[in-house]
C-alpha atoms as a PDB file:
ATOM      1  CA  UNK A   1      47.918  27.873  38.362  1.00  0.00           C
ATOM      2  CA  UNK A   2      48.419  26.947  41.715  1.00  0.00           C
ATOM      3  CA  UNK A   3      45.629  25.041  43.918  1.00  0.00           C
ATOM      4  CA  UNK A   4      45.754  27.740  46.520  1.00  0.00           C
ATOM      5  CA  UNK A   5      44.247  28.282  49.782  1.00  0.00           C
ATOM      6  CA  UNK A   6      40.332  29.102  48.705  1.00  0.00           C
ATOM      7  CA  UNK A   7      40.666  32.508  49.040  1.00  0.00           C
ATOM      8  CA  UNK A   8      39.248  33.189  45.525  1.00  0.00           C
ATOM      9  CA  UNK A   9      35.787  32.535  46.854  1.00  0.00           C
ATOM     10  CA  UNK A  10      35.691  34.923  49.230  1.00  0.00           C
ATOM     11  CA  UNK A  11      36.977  37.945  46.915  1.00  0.00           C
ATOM     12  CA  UNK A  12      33.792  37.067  45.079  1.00  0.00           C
ATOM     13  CA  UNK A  13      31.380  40.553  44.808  1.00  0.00           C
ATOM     14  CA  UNK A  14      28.263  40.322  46.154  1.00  0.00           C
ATOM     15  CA  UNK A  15      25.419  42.907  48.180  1.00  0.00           C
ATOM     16  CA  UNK A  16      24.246  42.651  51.519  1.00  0.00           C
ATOM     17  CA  UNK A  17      20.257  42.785  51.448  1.00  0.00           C
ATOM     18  CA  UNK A  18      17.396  42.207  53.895  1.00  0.00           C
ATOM     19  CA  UNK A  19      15.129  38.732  52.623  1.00  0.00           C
ATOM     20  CA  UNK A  20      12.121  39.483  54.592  1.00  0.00           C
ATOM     21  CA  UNK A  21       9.302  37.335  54.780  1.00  0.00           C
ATOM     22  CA  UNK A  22       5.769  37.189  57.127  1.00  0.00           C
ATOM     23  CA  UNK A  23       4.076  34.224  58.085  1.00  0.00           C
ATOM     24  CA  UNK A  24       0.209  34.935  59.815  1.00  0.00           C
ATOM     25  CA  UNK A  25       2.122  34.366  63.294  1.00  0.00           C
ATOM     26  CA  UNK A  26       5.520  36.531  62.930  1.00  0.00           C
ATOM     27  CA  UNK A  27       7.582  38.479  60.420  1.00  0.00           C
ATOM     28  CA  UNK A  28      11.573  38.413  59.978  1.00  0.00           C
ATOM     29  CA  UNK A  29      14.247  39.659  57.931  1.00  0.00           C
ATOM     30  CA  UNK A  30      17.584  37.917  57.864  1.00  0.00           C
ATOM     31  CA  UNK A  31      20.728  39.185  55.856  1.00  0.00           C
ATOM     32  CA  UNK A  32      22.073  37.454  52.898  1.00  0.00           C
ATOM     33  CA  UNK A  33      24.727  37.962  50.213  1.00  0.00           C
ATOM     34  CA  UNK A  34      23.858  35.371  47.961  1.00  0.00           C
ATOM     35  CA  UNK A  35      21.241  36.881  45.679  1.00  0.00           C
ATOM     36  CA  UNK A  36      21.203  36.216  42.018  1.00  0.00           C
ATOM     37  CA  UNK A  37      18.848  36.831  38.938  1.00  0.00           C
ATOM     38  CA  UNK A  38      18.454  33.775  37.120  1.00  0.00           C
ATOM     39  CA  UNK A  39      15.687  34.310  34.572  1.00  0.00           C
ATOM     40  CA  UNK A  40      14.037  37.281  32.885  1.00  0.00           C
ATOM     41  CA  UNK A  41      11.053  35.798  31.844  1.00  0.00           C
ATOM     42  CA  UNK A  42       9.998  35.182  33.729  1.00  0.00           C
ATOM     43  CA  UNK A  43      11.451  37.340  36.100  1.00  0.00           C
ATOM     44  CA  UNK A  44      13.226  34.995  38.743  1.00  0.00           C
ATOM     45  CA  UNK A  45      15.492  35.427  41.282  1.00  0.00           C
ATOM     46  CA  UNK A  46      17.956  32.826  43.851  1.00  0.00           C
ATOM     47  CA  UNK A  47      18.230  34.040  47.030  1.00  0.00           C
ATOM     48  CA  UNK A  48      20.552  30.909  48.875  1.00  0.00           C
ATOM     49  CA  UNK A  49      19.857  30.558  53.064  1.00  0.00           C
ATOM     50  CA  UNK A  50      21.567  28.501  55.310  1.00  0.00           C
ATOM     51  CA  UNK A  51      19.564  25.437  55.885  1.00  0.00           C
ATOM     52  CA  UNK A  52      19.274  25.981  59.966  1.00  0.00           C
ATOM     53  CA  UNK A  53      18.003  29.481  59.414  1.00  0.00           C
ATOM     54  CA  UNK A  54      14.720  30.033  60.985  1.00  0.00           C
ATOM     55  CA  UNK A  55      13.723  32.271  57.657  1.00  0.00           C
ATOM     56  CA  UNK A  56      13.962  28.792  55.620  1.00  0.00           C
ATOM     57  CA  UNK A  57      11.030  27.443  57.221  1.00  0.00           C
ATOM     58  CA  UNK A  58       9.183  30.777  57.254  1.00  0.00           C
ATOM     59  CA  UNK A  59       9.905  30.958  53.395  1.00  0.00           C
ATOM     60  CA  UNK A  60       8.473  28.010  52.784  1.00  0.00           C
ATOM     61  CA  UNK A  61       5.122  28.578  55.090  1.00  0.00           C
ATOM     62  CA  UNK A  62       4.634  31.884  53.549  1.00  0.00           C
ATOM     63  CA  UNK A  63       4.936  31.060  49.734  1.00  0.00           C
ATOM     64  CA  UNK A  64       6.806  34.502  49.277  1.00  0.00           C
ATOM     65  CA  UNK A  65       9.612  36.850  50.222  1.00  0.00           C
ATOM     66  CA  UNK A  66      11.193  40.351  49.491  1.00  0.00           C
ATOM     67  CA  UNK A  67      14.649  41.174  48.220  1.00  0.00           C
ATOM     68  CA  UNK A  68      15.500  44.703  49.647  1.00  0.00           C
ATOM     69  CA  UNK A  69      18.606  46.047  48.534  1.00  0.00           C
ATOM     70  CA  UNK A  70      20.787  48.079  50.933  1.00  0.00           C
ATOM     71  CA  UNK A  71      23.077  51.418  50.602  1.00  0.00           C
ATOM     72  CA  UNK A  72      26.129  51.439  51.497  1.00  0.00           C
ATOM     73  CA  UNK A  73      25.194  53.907  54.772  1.00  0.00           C
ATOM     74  CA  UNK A  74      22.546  51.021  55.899  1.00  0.00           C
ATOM     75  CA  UNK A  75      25.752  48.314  57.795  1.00  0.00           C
ATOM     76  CA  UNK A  76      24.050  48.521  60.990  1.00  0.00           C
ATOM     77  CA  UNK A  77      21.110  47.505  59.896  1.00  0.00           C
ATOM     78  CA  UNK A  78      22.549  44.590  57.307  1.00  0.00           C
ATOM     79  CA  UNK A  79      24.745  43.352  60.929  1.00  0.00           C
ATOM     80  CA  UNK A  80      21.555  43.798  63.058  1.00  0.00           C
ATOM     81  CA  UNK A  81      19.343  41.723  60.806  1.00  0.00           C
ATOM     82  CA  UNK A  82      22.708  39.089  60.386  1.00  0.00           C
ATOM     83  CA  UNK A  83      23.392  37.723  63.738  1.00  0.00           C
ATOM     84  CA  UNK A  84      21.394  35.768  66.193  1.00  0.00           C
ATOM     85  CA  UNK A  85      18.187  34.678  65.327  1.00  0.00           C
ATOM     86  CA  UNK A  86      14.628  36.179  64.239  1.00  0.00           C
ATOM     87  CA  UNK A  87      12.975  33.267  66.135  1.00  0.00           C
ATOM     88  CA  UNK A  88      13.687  35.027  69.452  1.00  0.00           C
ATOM     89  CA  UNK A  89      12.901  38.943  68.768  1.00  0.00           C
ATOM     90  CA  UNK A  90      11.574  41.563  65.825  1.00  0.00           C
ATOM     91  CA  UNK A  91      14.796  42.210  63.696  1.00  0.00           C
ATOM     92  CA  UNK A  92      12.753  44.696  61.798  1.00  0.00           C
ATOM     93  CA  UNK A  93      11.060  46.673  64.802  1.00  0.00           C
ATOM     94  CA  UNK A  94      11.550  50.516  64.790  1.00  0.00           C
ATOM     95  CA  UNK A  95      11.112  50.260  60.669  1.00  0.00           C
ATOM     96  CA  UNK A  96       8.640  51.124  58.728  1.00  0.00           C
ATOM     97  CA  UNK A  97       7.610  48.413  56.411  1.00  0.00           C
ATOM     98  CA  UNK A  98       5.915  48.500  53.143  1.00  0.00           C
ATOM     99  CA  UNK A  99       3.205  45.178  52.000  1.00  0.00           C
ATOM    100  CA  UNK A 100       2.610  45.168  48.408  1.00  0.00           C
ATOM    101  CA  UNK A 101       1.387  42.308  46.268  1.00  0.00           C
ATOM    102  CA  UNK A 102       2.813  38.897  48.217  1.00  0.00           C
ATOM    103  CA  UNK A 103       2.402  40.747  51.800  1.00  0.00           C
ATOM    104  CA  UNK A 104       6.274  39.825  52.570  1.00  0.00           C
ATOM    105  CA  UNK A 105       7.902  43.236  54.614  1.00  0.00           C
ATOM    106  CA  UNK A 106       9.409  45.909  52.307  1.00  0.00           C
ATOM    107  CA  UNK A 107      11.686  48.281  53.936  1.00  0.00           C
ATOM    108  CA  UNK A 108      10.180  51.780  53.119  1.00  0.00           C
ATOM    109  CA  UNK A 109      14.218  52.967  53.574  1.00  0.00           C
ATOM    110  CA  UNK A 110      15.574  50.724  51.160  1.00  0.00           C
ATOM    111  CA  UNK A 111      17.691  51.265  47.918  1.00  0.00           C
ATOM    112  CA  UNK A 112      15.550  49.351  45.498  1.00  0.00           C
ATOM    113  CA  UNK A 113      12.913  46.050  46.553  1.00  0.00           C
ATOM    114  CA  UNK A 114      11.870  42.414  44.604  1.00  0.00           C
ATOM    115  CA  UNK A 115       8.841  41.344  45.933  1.00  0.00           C
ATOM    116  CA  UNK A 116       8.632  37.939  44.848  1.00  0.00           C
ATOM    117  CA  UNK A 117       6.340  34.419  45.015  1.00  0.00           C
ATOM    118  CA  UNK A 118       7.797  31.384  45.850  1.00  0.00           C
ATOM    119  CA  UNK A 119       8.569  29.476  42.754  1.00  0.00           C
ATOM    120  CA  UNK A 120      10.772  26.774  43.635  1.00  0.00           C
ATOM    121  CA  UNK A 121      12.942  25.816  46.218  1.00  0.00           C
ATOM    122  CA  UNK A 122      15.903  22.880  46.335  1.00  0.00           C
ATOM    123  CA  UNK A 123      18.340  21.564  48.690  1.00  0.00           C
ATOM    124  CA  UNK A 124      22.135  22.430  47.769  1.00  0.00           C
ATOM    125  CA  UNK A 125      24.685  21.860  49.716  1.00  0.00           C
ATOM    126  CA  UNK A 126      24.816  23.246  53.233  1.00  0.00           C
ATOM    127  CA  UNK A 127      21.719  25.830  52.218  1.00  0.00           C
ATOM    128  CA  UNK A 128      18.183  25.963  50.917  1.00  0.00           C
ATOM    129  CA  UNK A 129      18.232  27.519  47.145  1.00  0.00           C
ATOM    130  CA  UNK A 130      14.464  29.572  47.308  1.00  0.00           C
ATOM    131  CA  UNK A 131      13.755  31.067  43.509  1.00  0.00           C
ATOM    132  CA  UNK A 132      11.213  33.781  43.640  1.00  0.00           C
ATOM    133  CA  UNK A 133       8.722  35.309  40.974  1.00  0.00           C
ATOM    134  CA  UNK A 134       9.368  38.905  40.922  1.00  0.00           C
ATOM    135  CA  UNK A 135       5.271  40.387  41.008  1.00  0.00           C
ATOM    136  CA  UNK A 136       6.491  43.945  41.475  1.00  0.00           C
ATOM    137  CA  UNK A 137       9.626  45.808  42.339  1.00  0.00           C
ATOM    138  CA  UNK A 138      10.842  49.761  43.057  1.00  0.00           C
ATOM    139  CA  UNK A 139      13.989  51.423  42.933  1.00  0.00           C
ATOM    140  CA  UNK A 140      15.365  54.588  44.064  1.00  0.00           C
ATOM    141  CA  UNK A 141      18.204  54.780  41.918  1.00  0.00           C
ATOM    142  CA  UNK A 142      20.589  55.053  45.438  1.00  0.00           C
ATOM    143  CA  UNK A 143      23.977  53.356  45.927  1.00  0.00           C
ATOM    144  CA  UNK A 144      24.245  49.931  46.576  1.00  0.00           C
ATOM    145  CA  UNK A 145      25.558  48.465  49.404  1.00  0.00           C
ATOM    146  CA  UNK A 146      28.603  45.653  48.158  1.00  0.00           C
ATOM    147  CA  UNK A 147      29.009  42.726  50.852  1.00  0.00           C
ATOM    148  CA  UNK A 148      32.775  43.842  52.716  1.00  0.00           C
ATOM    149  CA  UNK A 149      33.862  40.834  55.057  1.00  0.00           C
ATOM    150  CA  UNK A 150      35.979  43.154  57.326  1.00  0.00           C
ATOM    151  CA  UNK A 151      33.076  46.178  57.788  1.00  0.00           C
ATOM    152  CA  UNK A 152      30.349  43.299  57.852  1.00  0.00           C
ATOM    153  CA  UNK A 153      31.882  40.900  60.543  1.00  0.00           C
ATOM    154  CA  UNK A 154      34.305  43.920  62.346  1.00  0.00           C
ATOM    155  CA  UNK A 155      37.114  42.885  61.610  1.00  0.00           C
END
């Protein structure tokens, strides 16, 4: 088989979901594609961040996040919560979030939620591998949104 170009990585499947998290000073939700189960019991889940994200040190004060799952009719909000920076302003504002068990933001509009405890966290690469606890979870049964390069980045 030839070497190729490394295109086969990026026809890899994955979502586009919200990983929000709250800290006592500031909530944020940032959009990711890599989200895995890796464990049913217990019930754990990878979510993988870039390691100059702002949510990677706001995971790690907060000792939890949420995995919110989108529908496919949610893009604009998977591109508004996917560029710039949460630092700077309230990617979430105008939403109504949910708290359950860890506190970390639910969006009340979602397909289907993890909220999950930090359980371990390890340096890979160019990102920050954060392994959550799943302490309670909902689903709507709605369409889920698959990660599309071209709609995502406009192309």
């Amino acid at each position: 088989m030839p070497n190729g170009t490394g295109n086969a990585m990026k026809r890899m499947k994955y979502g586009d979901y919200i990983i929000g998290t709250k800290t006592d000073k500031q909530m944020n939700g940032m959009t990711a594609a890599w989200v895995t189960q890796v464990s049913s019991n217990p019930r754990l889940v990878s979510v993988a961040v870039g390691r100059t994200h702002y949510t990677c040190e706001m995971i790690a004060e907060a000792g939890c996040f949420s995995v919110n799952m989108l529908r496919p009719d949610q893009v604009k909000l998977a591109r508004k919560c996917g560029f710039g920076t949460g630092k700077d302003k309230d990617r979430l504002e105008g939403l109504e979030i949910l708290y359950k068990e860890t506190g970390a933001p639910i969006l009340a509009d979602c397909a289907a939620y993890l909220d999950c405890k930090l359980y371990k966290s390890f340096e890979i690469g160019d990102h920050i591998v954060f392994i959550g606890e799943v302490v309670d979870m909902g689903d709507t049964g709605a369409e889920l949104m698959v990660h599309d390069n071209e709609v995502f980045f406009g192309k």
